[in-house]
PDB file of N, CA and C in Angstrom:
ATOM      1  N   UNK A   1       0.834  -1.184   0.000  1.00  0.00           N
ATOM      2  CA  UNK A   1       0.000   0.000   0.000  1.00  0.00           C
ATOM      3  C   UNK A   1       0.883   1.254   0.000  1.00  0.00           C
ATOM      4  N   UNK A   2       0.806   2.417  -0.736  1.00  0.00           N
ATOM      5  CA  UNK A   2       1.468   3.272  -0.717  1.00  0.00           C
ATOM      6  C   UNK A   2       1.007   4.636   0.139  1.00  0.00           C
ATOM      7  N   UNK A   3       1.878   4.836   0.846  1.00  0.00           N
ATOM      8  CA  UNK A   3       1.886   5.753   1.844  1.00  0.00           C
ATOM      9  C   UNK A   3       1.226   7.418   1.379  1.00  0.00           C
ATOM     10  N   UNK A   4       0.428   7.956   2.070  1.00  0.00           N
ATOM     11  CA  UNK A   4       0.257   9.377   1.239  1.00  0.00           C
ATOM     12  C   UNK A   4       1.198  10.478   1.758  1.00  0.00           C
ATOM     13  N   UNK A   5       1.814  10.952   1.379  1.00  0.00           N
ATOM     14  CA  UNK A   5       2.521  12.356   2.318  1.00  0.00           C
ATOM     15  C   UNK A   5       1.930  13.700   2.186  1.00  0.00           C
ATOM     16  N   UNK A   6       2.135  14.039   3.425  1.00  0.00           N
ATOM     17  CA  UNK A   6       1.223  15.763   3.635  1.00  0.00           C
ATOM     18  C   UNK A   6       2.386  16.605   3.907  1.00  0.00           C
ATOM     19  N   UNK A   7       2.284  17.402   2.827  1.00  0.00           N
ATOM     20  CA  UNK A   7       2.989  18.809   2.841  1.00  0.00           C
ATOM     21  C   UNK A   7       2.052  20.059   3.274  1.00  0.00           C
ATOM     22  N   UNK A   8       3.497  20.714   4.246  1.00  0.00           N
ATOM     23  CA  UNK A   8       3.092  21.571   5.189  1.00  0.00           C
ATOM     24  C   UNK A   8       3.802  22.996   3.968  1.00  0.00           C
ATOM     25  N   UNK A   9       2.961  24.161   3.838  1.00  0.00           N
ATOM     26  CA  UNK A   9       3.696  25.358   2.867  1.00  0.00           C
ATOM     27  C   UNK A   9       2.682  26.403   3.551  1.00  0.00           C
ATOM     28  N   UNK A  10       3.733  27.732   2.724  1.00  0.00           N
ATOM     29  CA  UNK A  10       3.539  28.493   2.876  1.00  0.00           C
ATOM     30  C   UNK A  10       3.043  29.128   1.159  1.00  0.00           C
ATOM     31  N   UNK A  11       2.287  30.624   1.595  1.00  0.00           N
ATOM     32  CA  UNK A  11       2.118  31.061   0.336  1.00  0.00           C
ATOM     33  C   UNK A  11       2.370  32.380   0.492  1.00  0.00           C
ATOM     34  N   UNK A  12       2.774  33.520  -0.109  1.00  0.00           N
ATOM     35  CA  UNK A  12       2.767  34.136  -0.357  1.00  0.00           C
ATOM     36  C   UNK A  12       1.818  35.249  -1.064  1.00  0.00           C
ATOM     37  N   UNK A  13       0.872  36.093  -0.286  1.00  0.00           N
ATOM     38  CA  UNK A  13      -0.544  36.941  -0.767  1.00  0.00           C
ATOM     39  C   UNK A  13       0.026  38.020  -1.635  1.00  0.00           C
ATOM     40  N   UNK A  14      -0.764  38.501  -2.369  1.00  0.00           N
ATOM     41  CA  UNK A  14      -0.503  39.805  -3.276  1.00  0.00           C
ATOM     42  C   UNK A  14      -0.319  40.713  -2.431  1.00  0.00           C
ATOM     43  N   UNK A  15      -0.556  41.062  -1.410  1.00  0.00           N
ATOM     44  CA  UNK A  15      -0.774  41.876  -0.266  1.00  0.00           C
ATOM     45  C   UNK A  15       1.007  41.824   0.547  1.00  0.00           C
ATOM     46  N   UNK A  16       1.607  40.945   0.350  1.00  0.00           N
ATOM     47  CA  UNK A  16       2.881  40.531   0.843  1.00  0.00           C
ATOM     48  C   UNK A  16       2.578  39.526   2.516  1.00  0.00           C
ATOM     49  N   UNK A  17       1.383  39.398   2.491  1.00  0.00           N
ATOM     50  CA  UNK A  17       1.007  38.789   3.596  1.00  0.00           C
ATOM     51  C   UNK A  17       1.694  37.329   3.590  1.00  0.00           C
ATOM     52  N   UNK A  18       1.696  36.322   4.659  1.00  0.00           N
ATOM     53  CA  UNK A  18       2.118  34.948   4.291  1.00  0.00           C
ATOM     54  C   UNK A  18       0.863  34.268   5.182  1.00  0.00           C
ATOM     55  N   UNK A  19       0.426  33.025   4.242  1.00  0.00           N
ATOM     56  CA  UNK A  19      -0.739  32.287   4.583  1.00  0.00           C
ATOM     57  C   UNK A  19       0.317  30.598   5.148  1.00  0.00           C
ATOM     58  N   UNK A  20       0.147  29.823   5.818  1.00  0.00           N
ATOM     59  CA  UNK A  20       0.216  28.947   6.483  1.00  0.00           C
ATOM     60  C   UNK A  20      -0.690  27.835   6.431  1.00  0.00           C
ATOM     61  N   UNK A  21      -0.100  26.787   5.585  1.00  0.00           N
ATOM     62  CA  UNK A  21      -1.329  25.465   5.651  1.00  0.00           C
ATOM     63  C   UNK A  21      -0.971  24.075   5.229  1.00  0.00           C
ATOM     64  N   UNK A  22      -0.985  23.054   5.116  1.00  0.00           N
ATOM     65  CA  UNK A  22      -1.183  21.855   5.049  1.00  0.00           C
ATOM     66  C   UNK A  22      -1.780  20.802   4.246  1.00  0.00           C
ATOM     67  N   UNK A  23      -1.432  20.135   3.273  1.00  0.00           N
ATOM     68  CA  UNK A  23      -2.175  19.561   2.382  1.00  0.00           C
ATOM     69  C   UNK A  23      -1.303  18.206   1.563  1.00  0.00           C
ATOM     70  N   UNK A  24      -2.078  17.345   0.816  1.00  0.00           N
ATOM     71  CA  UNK A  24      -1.618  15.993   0.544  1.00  0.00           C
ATOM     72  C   UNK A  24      -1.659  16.477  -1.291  1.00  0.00           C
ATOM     73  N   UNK A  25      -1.969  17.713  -1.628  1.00  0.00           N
ATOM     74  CA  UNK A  25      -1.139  18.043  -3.261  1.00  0.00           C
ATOM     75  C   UNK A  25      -1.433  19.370  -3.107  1.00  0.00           C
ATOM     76  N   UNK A  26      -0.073  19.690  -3.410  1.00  0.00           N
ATOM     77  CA  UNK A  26       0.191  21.129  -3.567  1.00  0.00           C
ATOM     78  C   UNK A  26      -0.400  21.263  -4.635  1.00  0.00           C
ATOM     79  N   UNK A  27      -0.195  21.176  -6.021  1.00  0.00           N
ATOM     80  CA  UNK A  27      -0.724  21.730  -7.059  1.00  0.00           C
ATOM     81  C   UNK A  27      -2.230  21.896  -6.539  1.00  0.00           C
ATOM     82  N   UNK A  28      -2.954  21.137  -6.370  1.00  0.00           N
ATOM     83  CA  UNK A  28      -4.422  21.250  -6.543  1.00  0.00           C
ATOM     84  C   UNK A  28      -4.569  22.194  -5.725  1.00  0.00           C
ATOM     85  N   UNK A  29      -4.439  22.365  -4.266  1.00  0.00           N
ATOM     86  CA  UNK A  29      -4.325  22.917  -3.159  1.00  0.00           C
ATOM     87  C   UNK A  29      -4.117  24.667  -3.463  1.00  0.00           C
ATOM     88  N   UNK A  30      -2.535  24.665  -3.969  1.00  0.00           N
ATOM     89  CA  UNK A  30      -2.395  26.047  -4.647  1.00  0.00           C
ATOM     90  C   UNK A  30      -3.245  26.661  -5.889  1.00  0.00           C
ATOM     91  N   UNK A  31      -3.685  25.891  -6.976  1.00  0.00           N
ATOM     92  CA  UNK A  31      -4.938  26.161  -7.536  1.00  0.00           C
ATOM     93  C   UNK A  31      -6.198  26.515  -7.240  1.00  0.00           C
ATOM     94  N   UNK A  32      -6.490  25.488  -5.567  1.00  0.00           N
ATOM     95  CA  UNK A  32      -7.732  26.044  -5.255  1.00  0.00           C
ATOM     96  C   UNK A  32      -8.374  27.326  -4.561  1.00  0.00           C
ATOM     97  N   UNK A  33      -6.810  27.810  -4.013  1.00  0.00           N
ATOM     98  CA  UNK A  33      -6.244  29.009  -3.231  1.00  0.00           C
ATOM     99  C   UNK A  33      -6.838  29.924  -4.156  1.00  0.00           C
ATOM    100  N   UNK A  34      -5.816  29.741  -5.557  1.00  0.00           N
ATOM    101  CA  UNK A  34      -5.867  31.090  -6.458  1.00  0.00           C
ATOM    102  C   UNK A  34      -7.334  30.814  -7.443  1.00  0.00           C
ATOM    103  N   UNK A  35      -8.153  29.810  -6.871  1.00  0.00           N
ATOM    104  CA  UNK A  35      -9.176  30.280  -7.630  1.00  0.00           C
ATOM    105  C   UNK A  35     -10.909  30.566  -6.846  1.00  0.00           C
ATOM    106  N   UNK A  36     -10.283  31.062  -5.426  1.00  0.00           N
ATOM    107  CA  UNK A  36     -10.872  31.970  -4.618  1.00  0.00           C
ATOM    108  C   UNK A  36     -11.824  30.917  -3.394  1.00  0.00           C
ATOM    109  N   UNK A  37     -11.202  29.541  -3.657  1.00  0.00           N
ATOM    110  CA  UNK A  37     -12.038  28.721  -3.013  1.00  0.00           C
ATOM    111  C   UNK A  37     -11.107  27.905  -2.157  1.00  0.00           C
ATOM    112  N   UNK A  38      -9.731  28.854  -1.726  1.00  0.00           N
ATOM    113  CA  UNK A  38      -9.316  28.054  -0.455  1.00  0.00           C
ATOM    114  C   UNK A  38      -9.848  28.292   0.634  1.00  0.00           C
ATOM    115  N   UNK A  39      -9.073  29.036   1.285  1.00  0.00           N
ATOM    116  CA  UNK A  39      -9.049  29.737   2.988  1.00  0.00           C
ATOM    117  C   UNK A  39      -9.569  30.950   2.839  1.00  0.00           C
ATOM    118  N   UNK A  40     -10.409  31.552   3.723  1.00  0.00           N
ATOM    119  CA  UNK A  40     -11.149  32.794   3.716  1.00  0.00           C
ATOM    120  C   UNK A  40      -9.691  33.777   3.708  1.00  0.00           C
ATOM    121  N   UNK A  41      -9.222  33.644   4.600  1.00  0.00           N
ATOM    122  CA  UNK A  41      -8.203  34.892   4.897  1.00  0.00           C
ATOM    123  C   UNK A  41      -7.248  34.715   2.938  1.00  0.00           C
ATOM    124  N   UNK A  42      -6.876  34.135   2.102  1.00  0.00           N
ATOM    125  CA  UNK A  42      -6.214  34.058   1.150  1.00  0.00           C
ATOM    126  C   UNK A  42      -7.197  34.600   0.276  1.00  0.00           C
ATOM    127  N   UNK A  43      -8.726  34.824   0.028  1.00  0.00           N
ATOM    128  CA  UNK A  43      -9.867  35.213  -1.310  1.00  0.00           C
ATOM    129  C   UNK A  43      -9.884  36.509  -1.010  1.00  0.00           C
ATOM    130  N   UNK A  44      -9.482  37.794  -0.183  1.00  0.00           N
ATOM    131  CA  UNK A  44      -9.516  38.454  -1.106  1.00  0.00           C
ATOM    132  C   UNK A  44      -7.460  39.048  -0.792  1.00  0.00           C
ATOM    133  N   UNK A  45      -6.933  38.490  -1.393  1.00  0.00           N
ATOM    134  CA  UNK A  45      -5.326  38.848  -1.105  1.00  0.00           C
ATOM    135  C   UNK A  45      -4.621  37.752  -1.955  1.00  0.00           C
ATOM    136  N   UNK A  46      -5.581  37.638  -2.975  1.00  0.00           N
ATOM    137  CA  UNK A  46      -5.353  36.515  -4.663  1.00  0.00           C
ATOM    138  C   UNK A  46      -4.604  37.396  -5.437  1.00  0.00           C
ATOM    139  N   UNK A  47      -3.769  37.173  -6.446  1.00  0.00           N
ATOM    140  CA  UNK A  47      -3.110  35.864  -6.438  1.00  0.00           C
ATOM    141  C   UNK A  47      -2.174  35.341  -5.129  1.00  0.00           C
ATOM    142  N   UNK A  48      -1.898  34.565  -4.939  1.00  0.00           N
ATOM    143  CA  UNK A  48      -0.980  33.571  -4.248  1.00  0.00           C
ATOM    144  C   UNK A  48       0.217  33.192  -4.729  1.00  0.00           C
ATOM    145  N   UNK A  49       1.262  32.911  -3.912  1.00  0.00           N
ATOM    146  CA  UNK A  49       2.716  31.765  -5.107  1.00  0.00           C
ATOM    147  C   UNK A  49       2.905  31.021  -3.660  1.00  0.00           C
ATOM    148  N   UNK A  50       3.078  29.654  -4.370  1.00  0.00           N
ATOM    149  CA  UNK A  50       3.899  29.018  -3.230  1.00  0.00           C
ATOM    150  C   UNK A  50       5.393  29.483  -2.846  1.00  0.00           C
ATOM    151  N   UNK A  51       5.822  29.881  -2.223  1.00  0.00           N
ATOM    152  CA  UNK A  51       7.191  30.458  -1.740  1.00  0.00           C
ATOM    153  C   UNK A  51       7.863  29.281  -0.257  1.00  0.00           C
ATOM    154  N   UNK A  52       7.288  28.088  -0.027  1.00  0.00           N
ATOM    155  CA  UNK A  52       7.744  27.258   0.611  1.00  0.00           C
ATOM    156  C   UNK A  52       6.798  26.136   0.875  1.00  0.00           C
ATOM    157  N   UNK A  53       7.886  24.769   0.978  1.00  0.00           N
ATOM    158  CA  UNK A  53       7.084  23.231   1.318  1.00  0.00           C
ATOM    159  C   UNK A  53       7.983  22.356   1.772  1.00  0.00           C
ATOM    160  N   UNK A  54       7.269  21.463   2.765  1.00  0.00           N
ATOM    161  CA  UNK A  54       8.005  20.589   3.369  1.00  0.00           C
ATOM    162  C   UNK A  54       7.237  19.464   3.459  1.00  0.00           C
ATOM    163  N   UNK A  55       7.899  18.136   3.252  1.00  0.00           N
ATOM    164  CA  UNK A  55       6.743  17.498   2.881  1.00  0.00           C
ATOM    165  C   UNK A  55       7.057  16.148   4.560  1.00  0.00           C
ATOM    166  N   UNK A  56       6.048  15.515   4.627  1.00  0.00           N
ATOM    167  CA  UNK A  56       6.226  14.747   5.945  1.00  0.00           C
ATOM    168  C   UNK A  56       5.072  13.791   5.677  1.00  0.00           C
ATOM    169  N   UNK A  57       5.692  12.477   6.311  1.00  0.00           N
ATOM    170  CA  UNK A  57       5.001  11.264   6.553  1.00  0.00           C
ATOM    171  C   UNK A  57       3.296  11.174   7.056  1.00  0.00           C
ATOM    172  N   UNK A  58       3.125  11.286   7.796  1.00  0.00           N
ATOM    173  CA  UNK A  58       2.165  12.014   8.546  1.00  0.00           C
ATOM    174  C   UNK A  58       1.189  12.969   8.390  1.00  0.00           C
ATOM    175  N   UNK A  59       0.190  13.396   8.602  1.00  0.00           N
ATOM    176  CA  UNK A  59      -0.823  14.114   8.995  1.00  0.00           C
ATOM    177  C   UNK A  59      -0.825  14.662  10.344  1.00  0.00           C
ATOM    178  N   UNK A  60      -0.690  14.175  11.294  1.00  0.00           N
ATOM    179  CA  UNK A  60      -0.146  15.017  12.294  1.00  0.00           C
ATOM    180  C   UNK A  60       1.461  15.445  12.693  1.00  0.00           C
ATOM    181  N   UNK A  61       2.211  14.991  11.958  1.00  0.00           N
ATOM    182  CA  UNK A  61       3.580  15.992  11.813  1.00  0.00           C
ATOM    183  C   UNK A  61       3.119  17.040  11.155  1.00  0.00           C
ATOM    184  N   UNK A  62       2.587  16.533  10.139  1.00  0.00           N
ATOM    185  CA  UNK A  62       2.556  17.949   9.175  1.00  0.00           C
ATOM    186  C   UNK A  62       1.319  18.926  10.018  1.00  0.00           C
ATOM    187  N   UNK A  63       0.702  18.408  10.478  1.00  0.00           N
ATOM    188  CA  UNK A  63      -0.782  19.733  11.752  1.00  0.00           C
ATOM    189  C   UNK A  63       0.491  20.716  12.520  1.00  0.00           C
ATOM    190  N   UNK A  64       1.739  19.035  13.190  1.00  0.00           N
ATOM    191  CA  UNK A  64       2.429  20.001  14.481  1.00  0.00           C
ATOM    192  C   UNK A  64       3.522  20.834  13.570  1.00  0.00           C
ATOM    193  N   UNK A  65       4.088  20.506  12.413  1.00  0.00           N
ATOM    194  CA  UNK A  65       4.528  21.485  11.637  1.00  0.00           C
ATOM    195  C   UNK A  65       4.141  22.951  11.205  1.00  0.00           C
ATOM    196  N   UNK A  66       2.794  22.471  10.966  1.00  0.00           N
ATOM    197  CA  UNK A  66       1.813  23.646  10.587  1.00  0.00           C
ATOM    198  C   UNK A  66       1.760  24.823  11.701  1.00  0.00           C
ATOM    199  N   UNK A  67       1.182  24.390  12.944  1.00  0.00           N
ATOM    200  CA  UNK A  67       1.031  25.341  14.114  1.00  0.00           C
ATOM    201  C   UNK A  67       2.585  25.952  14.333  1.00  0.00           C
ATOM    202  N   UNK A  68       3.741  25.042  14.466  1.00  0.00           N
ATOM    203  CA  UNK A  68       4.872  25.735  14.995  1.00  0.00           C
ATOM    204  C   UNK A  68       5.141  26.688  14.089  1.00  0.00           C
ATOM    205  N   UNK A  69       5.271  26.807  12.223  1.00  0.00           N
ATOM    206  CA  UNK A  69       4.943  27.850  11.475  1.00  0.00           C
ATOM    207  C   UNK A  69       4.344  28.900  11.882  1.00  0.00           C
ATOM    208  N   UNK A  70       3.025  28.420  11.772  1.00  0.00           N
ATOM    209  CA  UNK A  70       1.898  29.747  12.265  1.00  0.00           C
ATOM    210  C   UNK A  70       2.525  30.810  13.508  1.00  0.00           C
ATOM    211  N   UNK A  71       3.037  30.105  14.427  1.00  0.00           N
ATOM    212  CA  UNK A  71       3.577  30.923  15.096  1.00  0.00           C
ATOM    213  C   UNK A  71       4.648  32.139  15.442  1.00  0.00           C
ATOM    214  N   UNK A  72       5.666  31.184  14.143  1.00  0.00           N
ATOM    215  CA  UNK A  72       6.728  32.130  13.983  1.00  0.00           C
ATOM    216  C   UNK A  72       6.487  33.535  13.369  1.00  0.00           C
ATOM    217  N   UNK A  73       7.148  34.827  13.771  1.00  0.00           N
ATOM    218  CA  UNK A  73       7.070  35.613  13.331  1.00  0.00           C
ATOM    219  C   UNK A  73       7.651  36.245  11.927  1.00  0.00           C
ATOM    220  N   UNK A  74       7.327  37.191  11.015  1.00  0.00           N
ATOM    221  CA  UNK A  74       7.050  36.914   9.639  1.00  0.00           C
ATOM    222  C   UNK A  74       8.780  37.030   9.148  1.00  0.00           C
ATOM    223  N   UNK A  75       9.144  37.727  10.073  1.00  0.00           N
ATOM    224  CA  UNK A  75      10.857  37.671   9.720  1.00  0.00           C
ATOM    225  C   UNK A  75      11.482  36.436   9.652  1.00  0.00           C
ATOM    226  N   UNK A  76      11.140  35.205  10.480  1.00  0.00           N
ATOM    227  CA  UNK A  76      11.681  33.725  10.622  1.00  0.00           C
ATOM    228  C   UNK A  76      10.877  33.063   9.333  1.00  0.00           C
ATOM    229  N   UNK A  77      10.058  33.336   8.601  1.00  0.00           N
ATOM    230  CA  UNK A  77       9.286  32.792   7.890  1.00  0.00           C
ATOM    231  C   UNK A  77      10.050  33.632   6.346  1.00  0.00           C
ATOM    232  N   UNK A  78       9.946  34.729   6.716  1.00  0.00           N
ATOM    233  CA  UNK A  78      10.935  35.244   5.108  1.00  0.00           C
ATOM    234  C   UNK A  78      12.118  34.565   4.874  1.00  0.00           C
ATOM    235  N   UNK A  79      13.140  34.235   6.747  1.00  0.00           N
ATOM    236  CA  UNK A  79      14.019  33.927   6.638  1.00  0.00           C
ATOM    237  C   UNK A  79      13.886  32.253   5.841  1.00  0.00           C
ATOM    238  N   UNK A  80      13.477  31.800   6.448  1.00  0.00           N
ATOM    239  CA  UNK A  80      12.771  29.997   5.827  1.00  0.00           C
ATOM    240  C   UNK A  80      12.428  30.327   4.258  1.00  0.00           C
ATOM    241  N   UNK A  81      11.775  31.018   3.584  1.00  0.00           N
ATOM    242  CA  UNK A  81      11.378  30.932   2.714  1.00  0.00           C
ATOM    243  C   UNK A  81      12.432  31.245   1.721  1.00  0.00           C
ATOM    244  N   UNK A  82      13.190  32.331   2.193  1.00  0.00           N
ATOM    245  CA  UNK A  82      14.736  32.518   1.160  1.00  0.00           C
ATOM    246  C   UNK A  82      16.010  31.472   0.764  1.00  0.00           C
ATOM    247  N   UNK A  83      15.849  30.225   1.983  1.00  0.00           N
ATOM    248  CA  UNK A  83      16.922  29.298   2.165  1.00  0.00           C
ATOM    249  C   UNK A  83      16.278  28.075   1.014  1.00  0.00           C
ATOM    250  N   UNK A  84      15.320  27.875   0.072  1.00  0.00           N
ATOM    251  CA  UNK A  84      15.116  27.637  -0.734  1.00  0.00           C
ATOM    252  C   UNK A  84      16.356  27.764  -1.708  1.00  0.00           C
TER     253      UNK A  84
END
């Protein structure tokens, strides 16, 4: 049986804002963002770019990934996103 993996990313808002979230395909995921039917806080601060992903075994690595993100402040998160 093949394992699914959940990637934890970030996006990047037109606004310069950064959105925080979790998902098992980026493509679709980032598509559904930029076509106004992701996350409330991302519809109206469209377009989007993915600007970071990490991908993990799990569903709850990738939740406790997710929250420790969310938390960091936006300077540790530019910093993460540049080491790409």
């Amino acid at each position: 049986m093949r394992r699914k993996n959940y990637y934890v990313y970030i996006l990047q808002c037109s606004t310069g804002e950064y959105y925080t979230g979790y998902t098992t395909n980026l493509k679709r995921r980032l598509k559904t963002h930029n076509d106004g039917r992701g996350a409330r806080f991302t519809k109206g601060r469209l377009p989007v770019k993915l600007v970071y992903s990490e991908r993990h075994e799990s569903r709850s690595q990738a939740m406790r990934r997710e929250r420790q993100l969310k938390r960091k402040p936006r300077r540790e998160k530019i910093e993460l996103t540049h080491k790409l």
